[in-house]
C-alpha atoms as a PDB file:
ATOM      1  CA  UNK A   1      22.005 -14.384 -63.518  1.00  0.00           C
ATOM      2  CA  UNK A   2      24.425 -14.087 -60.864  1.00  0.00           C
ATOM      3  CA  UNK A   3      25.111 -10.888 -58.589  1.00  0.00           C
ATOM      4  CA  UNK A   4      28.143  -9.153 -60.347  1.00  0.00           C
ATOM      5  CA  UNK A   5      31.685  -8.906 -57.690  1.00  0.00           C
ATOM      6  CA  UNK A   6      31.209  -5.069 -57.991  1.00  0.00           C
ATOM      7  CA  UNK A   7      27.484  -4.888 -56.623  1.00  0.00           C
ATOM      8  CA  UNK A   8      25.489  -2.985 -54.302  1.00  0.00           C
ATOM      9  CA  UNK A   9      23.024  -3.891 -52.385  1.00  0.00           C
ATOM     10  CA  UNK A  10      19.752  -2.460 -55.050  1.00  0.00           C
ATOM     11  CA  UNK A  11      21.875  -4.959 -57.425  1.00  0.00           C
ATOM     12  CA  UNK A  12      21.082  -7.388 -54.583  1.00  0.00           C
ATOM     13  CA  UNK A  13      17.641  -6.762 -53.864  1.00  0.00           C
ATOM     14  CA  UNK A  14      17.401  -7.223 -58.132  1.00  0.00           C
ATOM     15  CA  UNK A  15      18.323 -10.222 -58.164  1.00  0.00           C
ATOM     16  CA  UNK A  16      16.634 -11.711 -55.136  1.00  0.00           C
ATOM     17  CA  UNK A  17      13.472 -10.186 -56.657  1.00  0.00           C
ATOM     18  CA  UNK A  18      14.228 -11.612 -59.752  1.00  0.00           C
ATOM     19  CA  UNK A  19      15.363 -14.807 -58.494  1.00  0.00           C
ATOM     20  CA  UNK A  20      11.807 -14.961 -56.510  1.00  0.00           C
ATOM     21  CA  UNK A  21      10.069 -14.104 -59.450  1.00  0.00           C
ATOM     22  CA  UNK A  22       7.531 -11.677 -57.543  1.00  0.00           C
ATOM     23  CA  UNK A  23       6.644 -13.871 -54.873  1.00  0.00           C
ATOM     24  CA  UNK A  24       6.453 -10.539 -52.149  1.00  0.00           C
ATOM     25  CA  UNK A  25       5.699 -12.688 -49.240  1.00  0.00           C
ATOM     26  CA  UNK A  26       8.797 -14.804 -49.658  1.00  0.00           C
ATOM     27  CA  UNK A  27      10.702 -11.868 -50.273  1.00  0.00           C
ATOM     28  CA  UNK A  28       9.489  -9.691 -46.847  1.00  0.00           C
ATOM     29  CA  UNK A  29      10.380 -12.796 -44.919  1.00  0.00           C
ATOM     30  CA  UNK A  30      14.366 -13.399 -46.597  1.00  0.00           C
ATOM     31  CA  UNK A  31      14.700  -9.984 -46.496  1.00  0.00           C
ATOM     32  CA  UNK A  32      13.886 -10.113 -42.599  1.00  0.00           C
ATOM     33  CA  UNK A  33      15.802 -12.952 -42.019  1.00  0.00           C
ATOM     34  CA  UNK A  34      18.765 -11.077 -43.583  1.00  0.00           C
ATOM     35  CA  UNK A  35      18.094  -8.027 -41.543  1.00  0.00           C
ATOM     36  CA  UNK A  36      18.309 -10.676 -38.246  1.00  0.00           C
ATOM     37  CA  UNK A  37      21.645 -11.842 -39.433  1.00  0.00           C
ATOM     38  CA  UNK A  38      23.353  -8.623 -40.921  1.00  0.00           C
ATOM     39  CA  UNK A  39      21.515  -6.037 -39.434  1.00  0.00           C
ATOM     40  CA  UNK A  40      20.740  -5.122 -43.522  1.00  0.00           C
ATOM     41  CA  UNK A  41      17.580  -4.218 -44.440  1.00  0.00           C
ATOM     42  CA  UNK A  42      17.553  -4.437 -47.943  1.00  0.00           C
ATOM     43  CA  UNK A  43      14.404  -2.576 -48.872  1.00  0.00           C
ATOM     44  CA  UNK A  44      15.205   0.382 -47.086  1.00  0.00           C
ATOM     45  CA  UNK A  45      19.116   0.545 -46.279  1.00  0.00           C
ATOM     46  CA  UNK A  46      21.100   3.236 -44.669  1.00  0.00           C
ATOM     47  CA  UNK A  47      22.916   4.966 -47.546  1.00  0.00           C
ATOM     48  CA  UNK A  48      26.305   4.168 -46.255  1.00  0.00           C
ATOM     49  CA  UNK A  49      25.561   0.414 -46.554  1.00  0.00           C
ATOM     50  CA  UNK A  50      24.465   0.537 -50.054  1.00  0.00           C
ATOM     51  CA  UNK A  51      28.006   0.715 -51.959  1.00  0.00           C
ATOM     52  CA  UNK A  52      29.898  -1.004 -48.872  1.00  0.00           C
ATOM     53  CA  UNK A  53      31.487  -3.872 -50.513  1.00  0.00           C
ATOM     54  CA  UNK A  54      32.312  -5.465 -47.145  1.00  0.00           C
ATOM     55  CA  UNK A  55      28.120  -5.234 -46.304  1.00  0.00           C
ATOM     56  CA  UNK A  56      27.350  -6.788 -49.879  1.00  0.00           C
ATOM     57  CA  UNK A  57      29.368  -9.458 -48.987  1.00  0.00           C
ATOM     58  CA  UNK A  58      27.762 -10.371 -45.724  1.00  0.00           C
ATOM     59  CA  UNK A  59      24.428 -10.218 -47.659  1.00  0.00           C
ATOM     60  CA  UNK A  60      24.828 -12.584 -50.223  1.00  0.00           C
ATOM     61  CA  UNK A  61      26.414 -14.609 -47.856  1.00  0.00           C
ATOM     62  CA  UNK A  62      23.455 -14.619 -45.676  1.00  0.00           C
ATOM     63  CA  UNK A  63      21.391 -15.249 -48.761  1.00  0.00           C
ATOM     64  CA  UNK A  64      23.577 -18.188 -49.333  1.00  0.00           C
ATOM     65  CA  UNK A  65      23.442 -19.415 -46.009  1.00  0.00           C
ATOM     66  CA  UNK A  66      19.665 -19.413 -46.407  1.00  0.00           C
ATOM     67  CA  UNK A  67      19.206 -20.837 -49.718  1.00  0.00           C
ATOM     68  CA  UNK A  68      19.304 -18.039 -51.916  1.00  0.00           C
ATOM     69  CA  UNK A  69      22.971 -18.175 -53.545  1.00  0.00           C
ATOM     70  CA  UNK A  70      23.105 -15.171 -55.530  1.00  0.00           C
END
């Protein structure tokens, strides 16, 4: 199920979990890989980058970039 246009970045962290399936060592290592790109940690993000539509979109594009189209 894709990531809906007016997401944040838990809805982003949702899907890549669900997407994974509960795989947590694939998921620390995309979600540091996306931290290297974006700066984004998405287990922990400041709370000015969760609602930031402009930082969602650099996420998913990272994810993307990697492999992980959301």
């Amino acid at each position: 199920m894709p990531v809906a246009a007016d997401a944040d970045l838990v809805d982003v962290l949702t899907g890549l979990e669900r997407r994974l399936g509960g795989h947590g060592a694939a998921l620390a290592t995309i979600c540091t890989r996306v931290a290297l790109r974006t700066g984004v940690d998405l287990r922990s993000p400041r709370p000015e980058q969760v609602g930031d539509a402009a930082v969602v979109r650099s996420v998913l594009a990272a994810l993307s970039d990697l492999g992980f189209p959301l």
